[in-house]
Each structure stands twice: as structure tokens, then as C-alpha cells.
C-alpha atoms as a PDB file:
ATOM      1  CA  UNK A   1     -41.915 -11.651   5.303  1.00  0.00           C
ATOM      2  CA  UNK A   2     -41.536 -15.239   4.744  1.00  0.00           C
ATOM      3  CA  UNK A   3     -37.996 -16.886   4.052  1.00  0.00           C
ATOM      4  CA  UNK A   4     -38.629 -16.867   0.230  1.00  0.00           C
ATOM      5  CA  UNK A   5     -39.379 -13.635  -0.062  1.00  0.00           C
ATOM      6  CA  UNK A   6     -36.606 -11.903   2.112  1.00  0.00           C
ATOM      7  CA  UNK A   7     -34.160 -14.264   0.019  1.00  0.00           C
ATOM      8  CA  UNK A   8     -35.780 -12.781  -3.393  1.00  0.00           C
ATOM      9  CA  UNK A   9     -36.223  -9.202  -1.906  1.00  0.00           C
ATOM     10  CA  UNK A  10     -32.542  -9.073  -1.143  1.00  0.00           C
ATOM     11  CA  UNK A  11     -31.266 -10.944  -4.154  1.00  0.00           C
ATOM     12  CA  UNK A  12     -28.361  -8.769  -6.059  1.00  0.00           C
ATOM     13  CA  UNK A  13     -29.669  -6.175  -8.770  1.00  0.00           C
ATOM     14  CA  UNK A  14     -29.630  -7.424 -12.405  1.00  0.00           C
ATOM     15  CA  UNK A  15     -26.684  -4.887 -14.126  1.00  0.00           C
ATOM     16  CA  UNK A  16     -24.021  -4.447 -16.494  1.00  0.00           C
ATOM     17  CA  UNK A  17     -21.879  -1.638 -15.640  1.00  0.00           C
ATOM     18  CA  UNK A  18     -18.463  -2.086 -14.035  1.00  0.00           C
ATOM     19  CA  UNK A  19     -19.561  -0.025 -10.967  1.00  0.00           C
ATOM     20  CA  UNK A  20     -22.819  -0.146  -9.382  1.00  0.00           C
ATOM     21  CA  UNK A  21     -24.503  -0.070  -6.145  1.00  0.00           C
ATOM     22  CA  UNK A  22     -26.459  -2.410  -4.842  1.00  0.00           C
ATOM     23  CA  UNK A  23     -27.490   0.086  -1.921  1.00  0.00           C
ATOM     24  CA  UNK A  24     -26.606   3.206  -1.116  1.00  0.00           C
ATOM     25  CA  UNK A  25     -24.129   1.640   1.326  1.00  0.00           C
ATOM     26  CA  UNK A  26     -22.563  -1.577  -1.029  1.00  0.00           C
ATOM     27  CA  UNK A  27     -21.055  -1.619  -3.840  1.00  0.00           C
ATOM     28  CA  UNK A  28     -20.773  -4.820  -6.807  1.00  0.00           C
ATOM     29  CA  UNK A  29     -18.016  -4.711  -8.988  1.00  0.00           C
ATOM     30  CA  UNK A  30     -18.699  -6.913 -12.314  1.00  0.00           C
ATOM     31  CA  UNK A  31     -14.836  -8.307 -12.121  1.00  0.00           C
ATOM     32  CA  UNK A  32     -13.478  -9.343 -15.292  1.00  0.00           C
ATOM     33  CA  UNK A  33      -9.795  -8.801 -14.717  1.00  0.00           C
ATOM     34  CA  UNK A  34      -8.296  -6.535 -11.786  1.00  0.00           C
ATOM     35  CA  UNK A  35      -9.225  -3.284  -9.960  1.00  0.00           C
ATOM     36  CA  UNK A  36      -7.616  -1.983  -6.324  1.00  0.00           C
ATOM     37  CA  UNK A  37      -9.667  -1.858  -3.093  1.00  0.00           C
ATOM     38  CA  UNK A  38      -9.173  -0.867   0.129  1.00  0.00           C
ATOM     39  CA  UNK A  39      -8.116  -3.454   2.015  1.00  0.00           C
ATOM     40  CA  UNK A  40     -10.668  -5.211   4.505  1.00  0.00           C
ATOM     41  CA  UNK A  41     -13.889  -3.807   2.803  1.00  0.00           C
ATOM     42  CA  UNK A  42     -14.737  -7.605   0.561  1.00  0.00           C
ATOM     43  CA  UNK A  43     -17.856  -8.850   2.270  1.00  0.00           C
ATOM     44  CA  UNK A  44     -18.535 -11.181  -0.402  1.00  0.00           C
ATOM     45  CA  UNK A  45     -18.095 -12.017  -3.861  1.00  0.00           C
ATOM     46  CA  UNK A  46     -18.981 -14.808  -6.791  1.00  0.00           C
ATOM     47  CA  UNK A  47     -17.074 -16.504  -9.074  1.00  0.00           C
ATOM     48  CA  UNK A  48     -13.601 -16.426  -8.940  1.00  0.00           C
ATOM     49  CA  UNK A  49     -11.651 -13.875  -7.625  1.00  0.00           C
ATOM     50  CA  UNK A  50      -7.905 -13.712  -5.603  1.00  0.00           C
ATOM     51  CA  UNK A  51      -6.979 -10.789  -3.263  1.00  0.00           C
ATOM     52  CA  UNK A  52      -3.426  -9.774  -2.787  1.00  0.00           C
ATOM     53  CA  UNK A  53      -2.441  -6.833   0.178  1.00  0.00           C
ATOM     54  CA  UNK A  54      -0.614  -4.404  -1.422  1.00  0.00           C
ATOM     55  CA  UNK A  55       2.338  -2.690   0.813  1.00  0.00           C
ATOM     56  CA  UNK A  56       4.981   0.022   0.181  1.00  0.00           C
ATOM     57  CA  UNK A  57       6.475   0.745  -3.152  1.00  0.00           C
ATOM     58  CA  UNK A  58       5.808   3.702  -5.371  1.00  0.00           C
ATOM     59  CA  UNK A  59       3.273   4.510  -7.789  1.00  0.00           C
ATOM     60  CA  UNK A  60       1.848   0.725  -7.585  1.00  0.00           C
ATOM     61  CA  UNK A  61       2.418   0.075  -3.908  1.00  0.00           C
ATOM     62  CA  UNK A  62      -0.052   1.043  -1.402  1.00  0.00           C
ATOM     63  CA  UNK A  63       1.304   1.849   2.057  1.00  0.00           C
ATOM     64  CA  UNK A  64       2.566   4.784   2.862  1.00  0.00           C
ATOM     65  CA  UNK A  65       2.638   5.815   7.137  1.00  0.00           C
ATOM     66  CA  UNK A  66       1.571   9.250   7.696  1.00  0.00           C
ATOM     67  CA  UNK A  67       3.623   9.927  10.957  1.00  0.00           C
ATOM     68  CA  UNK A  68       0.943   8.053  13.481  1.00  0.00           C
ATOM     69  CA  UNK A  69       2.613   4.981  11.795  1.00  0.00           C
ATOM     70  CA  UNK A  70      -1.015   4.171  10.438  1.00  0.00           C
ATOM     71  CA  UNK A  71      -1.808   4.549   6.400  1.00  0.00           C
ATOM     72  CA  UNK A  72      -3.361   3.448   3.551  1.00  0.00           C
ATOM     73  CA  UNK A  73      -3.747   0.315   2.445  1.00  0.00           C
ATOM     74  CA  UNK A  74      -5.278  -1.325  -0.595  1.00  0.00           C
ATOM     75  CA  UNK A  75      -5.697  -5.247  -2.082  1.00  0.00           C
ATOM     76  CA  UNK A  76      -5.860  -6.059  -5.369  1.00  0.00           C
ATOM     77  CA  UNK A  77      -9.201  -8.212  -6.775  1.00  0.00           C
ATOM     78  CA  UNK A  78      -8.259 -10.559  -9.788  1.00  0.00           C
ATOM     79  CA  UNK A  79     -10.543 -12.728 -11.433  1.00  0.00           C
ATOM     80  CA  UNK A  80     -13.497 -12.704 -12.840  1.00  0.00           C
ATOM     81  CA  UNK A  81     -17.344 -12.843 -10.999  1.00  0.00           C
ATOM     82  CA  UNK A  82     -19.083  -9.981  -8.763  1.00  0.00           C
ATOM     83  CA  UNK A  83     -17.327  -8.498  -5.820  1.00  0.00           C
ATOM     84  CA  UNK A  84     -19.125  -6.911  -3.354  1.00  0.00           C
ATOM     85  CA  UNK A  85     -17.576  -4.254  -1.368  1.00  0.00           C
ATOM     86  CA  UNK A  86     -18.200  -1.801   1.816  1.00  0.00           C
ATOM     87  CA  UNK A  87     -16.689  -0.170   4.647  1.00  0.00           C
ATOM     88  CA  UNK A  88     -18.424   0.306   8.235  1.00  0.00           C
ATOM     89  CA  UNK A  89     -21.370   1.144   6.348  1.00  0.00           C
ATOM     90  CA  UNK A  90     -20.970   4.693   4.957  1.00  0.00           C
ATOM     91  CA  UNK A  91     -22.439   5.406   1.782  1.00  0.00           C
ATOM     92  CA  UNK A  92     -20.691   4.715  -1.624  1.00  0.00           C
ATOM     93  CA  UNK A  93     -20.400   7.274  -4.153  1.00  0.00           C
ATOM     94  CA  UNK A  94     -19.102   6.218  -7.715  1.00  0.00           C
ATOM     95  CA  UNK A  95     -17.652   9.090  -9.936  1.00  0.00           C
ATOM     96  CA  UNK A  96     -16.542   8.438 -13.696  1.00  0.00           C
ATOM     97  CA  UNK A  97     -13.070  10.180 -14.473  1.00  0.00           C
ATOM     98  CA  UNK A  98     -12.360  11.148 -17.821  1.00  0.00           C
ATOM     99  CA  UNK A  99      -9.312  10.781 -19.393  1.00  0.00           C
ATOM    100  CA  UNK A 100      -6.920  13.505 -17.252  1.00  0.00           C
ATOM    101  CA  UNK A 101      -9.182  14.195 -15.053  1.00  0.00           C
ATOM    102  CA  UNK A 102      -7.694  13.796 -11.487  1.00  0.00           C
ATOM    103  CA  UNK A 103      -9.329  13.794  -8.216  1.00  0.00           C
ATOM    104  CA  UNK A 104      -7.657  13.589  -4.733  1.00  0.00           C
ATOM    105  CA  UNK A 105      -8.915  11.441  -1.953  1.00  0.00           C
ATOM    106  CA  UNK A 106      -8.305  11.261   1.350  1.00  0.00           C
ATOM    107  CA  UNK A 107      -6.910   7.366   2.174  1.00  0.00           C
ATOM    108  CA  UNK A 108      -9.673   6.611   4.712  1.00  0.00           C
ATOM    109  CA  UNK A 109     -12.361   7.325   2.000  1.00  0.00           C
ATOM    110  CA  UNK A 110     -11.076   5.397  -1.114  1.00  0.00           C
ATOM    111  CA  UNK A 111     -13.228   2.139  -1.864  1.00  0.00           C
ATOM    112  CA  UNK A 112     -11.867   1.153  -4.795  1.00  0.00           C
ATOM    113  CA  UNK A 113     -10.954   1.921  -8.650  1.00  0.00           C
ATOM    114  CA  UNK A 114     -10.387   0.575 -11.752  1.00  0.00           C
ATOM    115  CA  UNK A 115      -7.565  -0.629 -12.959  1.00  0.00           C
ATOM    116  CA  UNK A 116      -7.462   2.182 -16.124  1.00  0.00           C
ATOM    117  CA  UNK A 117      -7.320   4.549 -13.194  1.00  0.00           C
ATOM    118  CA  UNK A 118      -3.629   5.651 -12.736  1.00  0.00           C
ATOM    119  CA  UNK A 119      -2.761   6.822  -8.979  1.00  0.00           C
ATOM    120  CA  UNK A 120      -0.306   7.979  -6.657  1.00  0.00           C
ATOM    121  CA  UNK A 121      -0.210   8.605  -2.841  1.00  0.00           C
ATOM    122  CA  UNK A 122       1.473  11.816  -2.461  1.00  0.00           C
ATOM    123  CA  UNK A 123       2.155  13.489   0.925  1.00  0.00           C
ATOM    124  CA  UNK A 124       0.207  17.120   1.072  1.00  0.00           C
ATOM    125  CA  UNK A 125       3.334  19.402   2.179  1.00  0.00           C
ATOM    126  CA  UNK A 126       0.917  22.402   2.371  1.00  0.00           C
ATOM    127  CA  UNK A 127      -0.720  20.928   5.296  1.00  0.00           C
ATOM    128  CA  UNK A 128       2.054  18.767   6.905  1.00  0.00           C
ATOM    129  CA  UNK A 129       2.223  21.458   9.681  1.00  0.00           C
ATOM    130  CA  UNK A 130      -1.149  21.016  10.754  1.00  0.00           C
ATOM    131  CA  UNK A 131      -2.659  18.576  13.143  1.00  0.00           C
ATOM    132  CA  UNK A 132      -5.655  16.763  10.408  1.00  0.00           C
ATOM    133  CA  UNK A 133      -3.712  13.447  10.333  1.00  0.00           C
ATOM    134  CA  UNK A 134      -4.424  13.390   6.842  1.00  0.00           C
ATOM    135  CA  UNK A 135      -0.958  14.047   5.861  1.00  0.00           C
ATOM    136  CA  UNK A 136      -1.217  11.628   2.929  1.00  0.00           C
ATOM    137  CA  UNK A 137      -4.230  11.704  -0.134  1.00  0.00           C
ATOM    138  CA  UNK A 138      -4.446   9.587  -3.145  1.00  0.00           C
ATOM    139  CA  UNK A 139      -4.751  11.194  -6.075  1.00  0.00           C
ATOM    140  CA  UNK A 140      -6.325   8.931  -9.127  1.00  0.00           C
ATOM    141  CA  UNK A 141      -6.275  10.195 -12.744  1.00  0.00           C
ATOM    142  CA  UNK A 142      -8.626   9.051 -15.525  1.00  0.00           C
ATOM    143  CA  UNK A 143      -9.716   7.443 -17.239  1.00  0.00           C
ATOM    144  CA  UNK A 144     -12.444   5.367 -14.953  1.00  0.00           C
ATOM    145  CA  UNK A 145     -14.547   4.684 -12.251  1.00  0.00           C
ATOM    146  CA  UNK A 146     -13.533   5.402  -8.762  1.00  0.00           C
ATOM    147  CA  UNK A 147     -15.759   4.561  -5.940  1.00  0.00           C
ATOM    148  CA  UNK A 148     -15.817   6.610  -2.210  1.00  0.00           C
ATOM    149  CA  UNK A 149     -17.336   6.530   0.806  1.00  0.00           C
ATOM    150  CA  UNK A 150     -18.952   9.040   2.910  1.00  0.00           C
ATOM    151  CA  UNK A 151     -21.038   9.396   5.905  1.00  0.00           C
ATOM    152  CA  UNK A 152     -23.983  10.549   5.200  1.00  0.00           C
ATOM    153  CA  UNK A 153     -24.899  12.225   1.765  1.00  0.00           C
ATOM    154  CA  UNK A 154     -21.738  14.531   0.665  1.00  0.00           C
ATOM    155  CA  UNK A 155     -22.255  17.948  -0.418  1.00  0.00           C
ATOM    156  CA  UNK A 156     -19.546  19.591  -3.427  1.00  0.00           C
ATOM    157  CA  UNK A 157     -18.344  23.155  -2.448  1.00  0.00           C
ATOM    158  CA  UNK A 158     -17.339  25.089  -5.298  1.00  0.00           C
ATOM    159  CA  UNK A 159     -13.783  27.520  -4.537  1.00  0.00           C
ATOM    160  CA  UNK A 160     -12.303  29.112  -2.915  1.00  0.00           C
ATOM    161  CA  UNK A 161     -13.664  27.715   0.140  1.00  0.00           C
ATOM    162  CA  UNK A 162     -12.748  26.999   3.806  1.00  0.00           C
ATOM    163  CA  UNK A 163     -13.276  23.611   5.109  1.00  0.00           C
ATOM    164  CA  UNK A 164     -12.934  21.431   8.631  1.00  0.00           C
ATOM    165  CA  UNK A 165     -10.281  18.799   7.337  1.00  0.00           C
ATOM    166  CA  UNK A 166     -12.143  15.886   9.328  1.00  0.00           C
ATOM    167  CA  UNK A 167     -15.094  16.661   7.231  1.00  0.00           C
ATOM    168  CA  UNK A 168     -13.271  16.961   4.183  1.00  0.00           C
ATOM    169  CA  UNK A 169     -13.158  14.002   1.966  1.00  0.00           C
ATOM    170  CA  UNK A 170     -11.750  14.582  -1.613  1.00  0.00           C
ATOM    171  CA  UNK A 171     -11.230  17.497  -3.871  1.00  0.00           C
ATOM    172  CA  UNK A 172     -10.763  18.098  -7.554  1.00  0.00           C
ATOM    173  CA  UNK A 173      -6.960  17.850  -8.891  1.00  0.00           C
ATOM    174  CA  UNK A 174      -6.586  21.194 -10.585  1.00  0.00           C
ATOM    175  CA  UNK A 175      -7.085  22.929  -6.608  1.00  0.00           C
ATOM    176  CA  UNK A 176      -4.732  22.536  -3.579  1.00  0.00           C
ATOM    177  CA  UNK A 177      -5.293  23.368   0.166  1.00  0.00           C
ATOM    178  CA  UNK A 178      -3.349  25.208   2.546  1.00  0.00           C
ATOM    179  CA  UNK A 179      -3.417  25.247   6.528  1.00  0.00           C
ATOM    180  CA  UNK A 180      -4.951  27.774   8.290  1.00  0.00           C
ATOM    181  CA  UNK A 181      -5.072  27.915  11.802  1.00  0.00           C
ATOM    182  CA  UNK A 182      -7.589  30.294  13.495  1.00  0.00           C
ATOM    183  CA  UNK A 183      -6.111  30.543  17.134  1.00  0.00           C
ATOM    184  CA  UNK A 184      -9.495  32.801  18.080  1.00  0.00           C
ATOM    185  CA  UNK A 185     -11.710  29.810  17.738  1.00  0.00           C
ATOM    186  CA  UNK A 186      -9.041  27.573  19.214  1.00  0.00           C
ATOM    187  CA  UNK A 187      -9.604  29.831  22.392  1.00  0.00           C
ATOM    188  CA  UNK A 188     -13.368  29.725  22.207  1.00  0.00           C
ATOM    189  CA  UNK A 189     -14.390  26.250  21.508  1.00  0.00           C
ATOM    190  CA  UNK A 190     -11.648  24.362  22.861  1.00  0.00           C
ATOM    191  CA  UNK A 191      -7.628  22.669  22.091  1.00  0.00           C
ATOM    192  CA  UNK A 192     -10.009  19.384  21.042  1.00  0.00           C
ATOM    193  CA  UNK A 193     -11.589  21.615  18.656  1.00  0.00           C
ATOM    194  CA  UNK A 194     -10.880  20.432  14.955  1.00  0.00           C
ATOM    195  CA  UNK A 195     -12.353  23.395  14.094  1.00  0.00           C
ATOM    196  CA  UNK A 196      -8.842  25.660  14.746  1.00  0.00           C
ATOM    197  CA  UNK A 197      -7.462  24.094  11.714  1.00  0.00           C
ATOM    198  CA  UNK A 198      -8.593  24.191   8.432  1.00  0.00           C
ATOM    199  CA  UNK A 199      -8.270  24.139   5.222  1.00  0.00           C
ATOM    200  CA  UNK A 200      -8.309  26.881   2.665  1.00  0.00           C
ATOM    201  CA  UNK A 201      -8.583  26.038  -1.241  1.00  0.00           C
ATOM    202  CA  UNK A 202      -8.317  29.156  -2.831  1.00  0.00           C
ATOM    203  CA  UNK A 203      -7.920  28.235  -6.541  1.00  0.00           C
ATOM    204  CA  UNK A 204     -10.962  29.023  -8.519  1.00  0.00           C
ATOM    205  CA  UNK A 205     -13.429  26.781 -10.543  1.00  0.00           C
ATOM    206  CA  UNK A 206     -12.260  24.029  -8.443  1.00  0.00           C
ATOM    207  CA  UNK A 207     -14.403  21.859  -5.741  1.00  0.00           C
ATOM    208  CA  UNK A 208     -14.494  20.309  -2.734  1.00  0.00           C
ATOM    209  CA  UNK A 209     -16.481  17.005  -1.194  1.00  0.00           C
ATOM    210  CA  UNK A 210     -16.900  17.594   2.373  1.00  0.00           C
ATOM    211  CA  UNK A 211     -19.658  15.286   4.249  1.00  0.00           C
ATOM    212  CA  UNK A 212     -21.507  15.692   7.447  1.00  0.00           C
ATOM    213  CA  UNK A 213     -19.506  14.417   9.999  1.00  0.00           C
ATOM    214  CA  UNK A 214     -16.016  14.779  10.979  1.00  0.00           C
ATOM    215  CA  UNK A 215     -14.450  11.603  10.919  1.00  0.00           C
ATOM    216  CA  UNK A 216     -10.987  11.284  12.995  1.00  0.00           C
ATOM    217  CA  UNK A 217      -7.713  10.413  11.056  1.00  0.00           C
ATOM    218  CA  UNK A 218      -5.792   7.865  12.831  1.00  0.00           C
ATOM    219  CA  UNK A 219      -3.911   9.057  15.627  1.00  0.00           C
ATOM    220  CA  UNK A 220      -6.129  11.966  16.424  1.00  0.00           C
END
């Protein structure tokens, strides 16, 4: 491939919507005001755009430490021009929230939102007791796009359901997990395993997002 063509083969996709991906694994944002993303994941943009860190302080703050000391932290994009965005190259998925719909995410998989989208990072009690590090989800409300990532193509688990917490990656807001520790398969596979704790949704006509792999929280 000559240098032309790579450079017209890889040129950004001709689009409208707010959202869209460019690959499976970047997103572009068509900026015309503000929208929150997680901090780090700008590998490019046109135009004009200004990022600002966001750090602790209720509903609009963005830092919250789970008890490693590590947590979640977002920017926020102003201006207007296309942002591009990723994060260690998992894939993106973009979901459309209607208005009261709520999701919950867990921090590490949030890419970024719209500003329409109103959110919260609220500590999951139900599971503090258990070892998942992911004592802390954000939990976005319509209306809007939201954008995740995942490794590896995501599959949604209707409940009640059982899942590994590392593989677990965001769940709908009208369902709510509990621990469960199964001390059998602690014995068999291992104190390492991830496996011995879980977590149980068992609200019905709710889902789940878990992906295939089972990515460490911080401190684990």
C-alpha cells in the first residue's frame, strides 16, 4: 500500500451522530459543547477542544478511592471539533439511554457520556465485604449516549444470574448484586481464584454485561 492510499484508507468515517465508532476499538465524538471521559483515553482530536481533570466532589466530581486508594477518574471535553477516544485498546460499545433509564458501570469500563446523561458514583454496600475491588460503579441515567469498553465482544445475561465480578462489566439499574462466596471452589481451584466470589443478581427482567476476560480491579 502506497503512502496515499494508507493515508485515504485510514482517513476518519464521514458521520453525523454524536457517538460513533470509527473501529470497533475508537471512538469519535462530534463535540459541540461538553461530554465527560475517562481521563487519559484522548488520542486525538480536531478543532477546538479543552480538557479539565475532574476530582472529588459529589454528583459532578469524579474521584472517589475505593479502599486500594485507586478510583475513578474522568475529564471533561469542551469545545467544539471531533474527539477521538480509546483505552488500551478494548472494544467500544455505545448504548442510547432513554429518558430514566439507568445503567451501572463499573469505573474501569466507562469511556465517556454525554453531557444530558445525569450520573453518580455510588459505593455498592452489598458487595463491600467481598474482595472484587470494584467497590465503587457509576451509575448514569438517561437521557443519552454512553460509551464502554470491553475486552473482547460482551455478552448480556438476562436474571437472575451468577457472575465472576472481574468479568462483570455493567448491569441494568432496576437489578442489584449481592456477594456470594463459594468456599468449595475456593478449596478446589485456589485462594487466587476470583472465582470464590461472585456475584448474584437475583431481581428478574434485569441484565447483566459480562465480557470474556477477567480484568483485575486495582489493588487485586
Amino acid at each position: 500500500m502506497d503512502l496515499d492510499e494508507f493515508v485515504d484508507t485510514h482517513a476518519p468515517n464521514e458521520g453525523g451522530d454524536a457517538f460513533e465508532l470509527e473501529h470497533s476499538k475508537l471512538l469519535d465524538v462530534a463535540l459541540d459543547g461538553t461530554i465527560m471521559a475517562k481521563a487519559g483515553s484522548m488520542v486525538g482530536y480536531t478543532g477546538d477542544i479543552s480538557f479539565e481533570r475532574k476530582s472529588a466532589g459529589g454528583l459532578k466530581g469524579m474521584l472517589k478511592k475505593k479502599a486500594t486508594g485507586e478510583g475513578t477518574v474522568m475529564m471533561e471535553a469542551t469545545g467544539s471539533g471531533h474527539l477521538y477516544l480509546a483505552d488500551q485498546g478494548k472494544e467500544v460499545q455505545i448504548l442510547e439511554l432513554d429518558a430514566g433509564e439507568e445503567i451501572s458501570v463499573n469505573g474501569n469500563d466507562v469511556l465517556a457520556f454525554e453531557n444530558t446523561i445525569e450520573w453518580d458514583i455510588r459505593m455498592m454496600k452489598s458487595i463491600a465485604g467481598a474482595s472484587t475491588g470494584g467497590l465503587f460503579n457509576v451509575f448514569l441515567e438517561g437521557p443519552g449516549h454512553v460509551a464502554i469498553t470491553t475486552h473482547g465482544e460482551p455478552i448480556v445475561l438476562q436474571t437472575p444470574v451468577t457472575t465472576d465480578p472481574n468479568a462483570t462489566v455493567a448491569w441494568s439499574g432496576n437489578v442489584s448484586p449481592s456477594s456470594k462466596r463459594d468456599i468449595n471452589l475456593k478449596g478446589l481451584l485456589g485462594r487466587s481464584s476470583g472465582e470464590s466470589y461472585q456475584l448474584e443478581f437475583a431481581g428478574a427482567d434485569g441484565f447483566v454485561i459480562v465480557q470474556p476476560y477477567e480484568e483485575l480491579q486495582p489493588g487485586q
